[in-house]
Protein backbone atom coordinates (compact mmCIF):
# COMPACT_ATOMS: atom_id res chain seq x y z
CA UNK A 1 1.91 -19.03 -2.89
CA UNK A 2 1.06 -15.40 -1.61
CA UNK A 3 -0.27 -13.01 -4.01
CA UNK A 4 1.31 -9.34 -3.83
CA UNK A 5 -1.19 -6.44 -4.46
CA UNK A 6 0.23 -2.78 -4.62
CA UNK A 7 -2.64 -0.74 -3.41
CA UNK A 8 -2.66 3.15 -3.29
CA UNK A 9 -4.44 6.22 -3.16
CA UNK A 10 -3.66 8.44 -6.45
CA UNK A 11 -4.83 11.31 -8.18
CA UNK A 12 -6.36 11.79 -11.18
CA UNK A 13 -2.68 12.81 -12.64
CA UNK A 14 -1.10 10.00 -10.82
CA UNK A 15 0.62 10.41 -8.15
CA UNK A 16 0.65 9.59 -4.31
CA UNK A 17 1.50 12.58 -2.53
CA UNK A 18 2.09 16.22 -3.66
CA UNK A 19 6.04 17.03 -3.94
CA UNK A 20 6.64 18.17 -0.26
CA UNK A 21 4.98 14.31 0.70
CA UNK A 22 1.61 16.13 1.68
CA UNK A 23 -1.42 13.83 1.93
CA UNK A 24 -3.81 16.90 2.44
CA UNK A 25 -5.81 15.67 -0.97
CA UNK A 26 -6.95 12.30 0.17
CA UNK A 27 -10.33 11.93 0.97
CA UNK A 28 -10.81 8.90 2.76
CA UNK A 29 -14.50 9.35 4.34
CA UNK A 30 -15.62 6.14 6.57
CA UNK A 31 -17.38 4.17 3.44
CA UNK A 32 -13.29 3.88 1.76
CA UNK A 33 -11.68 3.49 4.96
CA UNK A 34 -13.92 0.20 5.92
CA UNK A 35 -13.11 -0.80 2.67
CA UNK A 36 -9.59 -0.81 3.21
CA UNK A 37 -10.04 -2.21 6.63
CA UNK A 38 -11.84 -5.11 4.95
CA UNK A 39 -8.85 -5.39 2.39
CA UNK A 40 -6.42 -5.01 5.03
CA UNK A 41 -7.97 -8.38 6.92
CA UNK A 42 -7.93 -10.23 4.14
CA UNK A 43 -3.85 -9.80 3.77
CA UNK A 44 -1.21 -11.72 5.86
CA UNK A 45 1.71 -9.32 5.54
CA UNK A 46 2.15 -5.50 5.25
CA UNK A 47 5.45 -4.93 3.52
CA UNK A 48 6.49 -1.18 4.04
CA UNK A 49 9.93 0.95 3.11
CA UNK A 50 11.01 3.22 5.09
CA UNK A 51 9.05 6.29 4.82
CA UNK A 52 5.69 4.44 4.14
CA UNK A 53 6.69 2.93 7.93
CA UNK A 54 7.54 5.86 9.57
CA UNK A 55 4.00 7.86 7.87
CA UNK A 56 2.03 4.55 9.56
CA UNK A 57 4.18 3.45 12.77
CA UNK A 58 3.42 8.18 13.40
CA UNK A 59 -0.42 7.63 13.94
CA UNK A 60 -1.47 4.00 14.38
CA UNK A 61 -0.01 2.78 16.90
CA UNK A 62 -1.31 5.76 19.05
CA UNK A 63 -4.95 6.25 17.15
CA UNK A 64 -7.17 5.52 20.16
CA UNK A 65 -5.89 8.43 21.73
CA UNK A 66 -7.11 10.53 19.17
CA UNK A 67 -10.43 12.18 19.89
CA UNK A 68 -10.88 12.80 16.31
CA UNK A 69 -10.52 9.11 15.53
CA UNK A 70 -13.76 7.42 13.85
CA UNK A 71 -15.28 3.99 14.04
CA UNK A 72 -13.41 2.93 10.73
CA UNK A 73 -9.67 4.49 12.09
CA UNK A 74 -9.99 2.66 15.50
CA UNK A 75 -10.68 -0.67 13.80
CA UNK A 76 -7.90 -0.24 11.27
CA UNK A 77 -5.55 0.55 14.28
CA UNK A 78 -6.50 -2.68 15.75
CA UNK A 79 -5.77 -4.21 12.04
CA UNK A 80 -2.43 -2.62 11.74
CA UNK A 81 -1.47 -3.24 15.33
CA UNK A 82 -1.95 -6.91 14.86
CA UNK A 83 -0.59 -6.93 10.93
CA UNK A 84 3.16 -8.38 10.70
CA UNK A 85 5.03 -6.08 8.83
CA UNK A 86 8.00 -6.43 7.29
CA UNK A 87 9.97 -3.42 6.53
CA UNK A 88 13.21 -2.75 3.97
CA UNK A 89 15.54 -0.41 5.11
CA UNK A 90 19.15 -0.12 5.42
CA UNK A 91 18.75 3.32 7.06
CA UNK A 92 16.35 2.10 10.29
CA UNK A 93 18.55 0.58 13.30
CA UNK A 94 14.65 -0.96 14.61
CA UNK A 95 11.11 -1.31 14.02
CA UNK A 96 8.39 -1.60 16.38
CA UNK A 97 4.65 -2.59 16.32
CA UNK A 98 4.89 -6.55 15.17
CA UNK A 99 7.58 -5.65 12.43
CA UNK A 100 10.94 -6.75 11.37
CA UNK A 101 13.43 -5.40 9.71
CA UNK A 102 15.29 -6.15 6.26
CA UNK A 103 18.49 -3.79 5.75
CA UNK A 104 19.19 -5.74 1.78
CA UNK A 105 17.31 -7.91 -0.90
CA UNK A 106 14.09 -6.72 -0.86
CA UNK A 107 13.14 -8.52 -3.55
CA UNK A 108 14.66 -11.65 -3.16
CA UNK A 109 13.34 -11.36 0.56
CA UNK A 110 10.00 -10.85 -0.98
CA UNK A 111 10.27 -13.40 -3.90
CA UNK A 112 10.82 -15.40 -0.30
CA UNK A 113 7.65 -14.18 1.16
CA UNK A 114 5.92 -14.44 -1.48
CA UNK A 115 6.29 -18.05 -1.88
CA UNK A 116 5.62 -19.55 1.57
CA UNK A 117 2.74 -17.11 2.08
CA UNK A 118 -0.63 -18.33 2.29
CA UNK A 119 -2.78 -15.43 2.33
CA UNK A 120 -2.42 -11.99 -0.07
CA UNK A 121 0.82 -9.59 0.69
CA UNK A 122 0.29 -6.16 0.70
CA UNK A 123 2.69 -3.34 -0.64
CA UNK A 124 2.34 0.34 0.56
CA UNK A 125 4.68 2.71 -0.87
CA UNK A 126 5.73 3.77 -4.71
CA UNK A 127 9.84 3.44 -4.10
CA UNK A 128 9.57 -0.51 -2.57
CA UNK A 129 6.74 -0.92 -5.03
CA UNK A 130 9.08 0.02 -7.92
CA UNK A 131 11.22 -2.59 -7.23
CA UNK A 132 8.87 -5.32 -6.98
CA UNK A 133 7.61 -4.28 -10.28
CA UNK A 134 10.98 -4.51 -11.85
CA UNK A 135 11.17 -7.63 -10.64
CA UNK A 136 7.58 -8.68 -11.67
CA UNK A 137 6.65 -9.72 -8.32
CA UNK A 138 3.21 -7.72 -8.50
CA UNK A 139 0.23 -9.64 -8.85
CA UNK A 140 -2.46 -7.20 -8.39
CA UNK A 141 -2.48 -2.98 -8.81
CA UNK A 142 -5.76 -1.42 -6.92
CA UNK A 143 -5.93 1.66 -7.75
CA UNK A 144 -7.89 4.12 -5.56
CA UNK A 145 -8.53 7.24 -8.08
CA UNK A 146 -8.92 10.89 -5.94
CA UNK A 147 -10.98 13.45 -7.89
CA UNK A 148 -8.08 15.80 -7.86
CA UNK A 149 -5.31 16.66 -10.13
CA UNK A 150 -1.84 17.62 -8.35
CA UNK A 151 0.17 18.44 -11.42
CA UNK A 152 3.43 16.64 -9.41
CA UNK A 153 4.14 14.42 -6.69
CA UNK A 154 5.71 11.05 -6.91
CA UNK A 155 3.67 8.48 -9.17
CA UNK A 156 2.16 5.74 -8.16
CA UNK A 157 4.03 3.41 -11.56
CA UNK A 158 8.07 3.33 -11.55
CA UNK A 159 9.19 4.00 -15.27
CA UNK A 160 9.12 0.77 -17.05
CA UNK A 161 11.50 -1.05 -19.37
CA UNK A 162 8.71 -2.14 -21.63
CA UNK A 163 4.44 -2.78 -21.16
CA UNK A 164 3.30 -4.47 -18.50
CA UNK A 165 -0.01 -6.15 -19.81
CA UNK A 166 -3.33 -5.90 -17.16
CA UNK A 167 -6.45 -7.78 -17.13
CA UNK A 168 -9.01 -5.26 -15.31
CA UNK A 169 -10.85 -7.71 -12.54
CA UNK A 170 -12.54 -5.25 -10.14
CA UNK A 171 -13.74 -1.17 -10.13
CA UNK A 172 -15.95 0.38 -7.26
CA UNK A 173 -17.28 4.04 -7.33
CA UNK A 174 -17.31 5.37 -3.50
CA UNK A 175 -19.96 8.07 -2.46
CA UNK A 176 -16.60 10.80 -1.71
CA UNK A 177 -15.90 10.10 -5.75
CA UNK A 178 -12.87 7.89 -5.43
CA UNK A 179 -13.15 4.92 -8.02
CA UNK A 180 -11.10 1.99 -7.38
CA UNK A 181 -9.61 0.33 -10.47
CA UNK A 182 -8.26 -3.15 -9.52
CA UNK A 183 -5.74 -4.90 -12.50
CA UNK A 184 -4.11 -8.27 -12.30
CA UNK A 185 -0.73 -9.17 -13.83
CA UNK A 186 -1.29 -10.71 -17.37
CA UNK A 187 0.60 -13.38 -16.62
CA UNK A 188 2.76 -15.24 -14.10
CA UNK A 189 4.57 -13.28 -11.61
């Protein structure tokens, strides 16, 4: 069985993006984004909604074009490129770039996934993450803490019905002053 990690950059406060969806705070120098090139290899599936799709299908696909592209973004364009993705929308008519699409059930499709999956699953995205949460399908919440405070945004965590008990199993301190906080579900999932 696959293991489903929810893996985002925050800030300090919490949250993902500022409230118009701006990224303009993330500071992902070329020691993080080998890191998360590294973590991307390791995973068999990217599972995306739609916006977290659209935000990755705008740049990656194209990246070698871009003079302004490092060592680290052209070999996570190569990752991504070659990364099935699976992504939930009932808005989308396609996808492109190795993916398919799921209009319904996303978390019965990834309760699917999940089980026949023999490498880690990867979720991008705080609304699709939300649901897998609520369903208890996350195994594993890295964390990747900015040094910057937005004051609002959308969170990373989905209100909750009750406490989800962690076991902390990882934390890294990068040069740029991001520290990742990795957690594991306490408990089956």
């Amino acid at each position: 069985m696959g293991r489903l990690r929810y893996s985002m950059s925050v800030s300090l406060d919490g949250f993902v993006n500022r409230p118009d969806g701006s990224l303009d705070w993330v500071d992902v120098d070329e020691e993080l984004h080998s890191w998360f090139n590294d973590e991307a290899r390791e995973e068999g599936v990217f599972l995306y909604g739609r916006r977290m799709y659209e935000l990755m299908a705008g740049y990656w696909p194209t990246a070698h074009a871009d003079p302004a592209a490092t060592p680290a973004m052209l070999d996570f364009a190569t990752v991504w490129r070659d990364m099935p993705k699976v992504v939930f929308s009932s808005t989308l008519d396609e996808v492109g770039f190795n993916s398919r699409l799921v209009r319904e059930g996303a978390a019965d499709e990834v309760a699917r996934i999940k089980a026949e999956a023999d490498r880690p699953l990867s979720v991008a995205g705080p609304t699709l993450a939300a649901t897998l949460i609520e369903r208890g399908l996350v195994d594993e919440y890295r964390v990747y803490v900015h040094p910057v405070i937005l004051g609002a945004g959308t969170p990373f965590f989905p209100p909750v019905a009750g406490p989800i008990p962690l076991r902390p199993v990882d934390r890294r301190e990068f040069a740029n002053g991001v520290v990742m906080l990795g957690y594991e579900a306490d408990g089956p999932s």
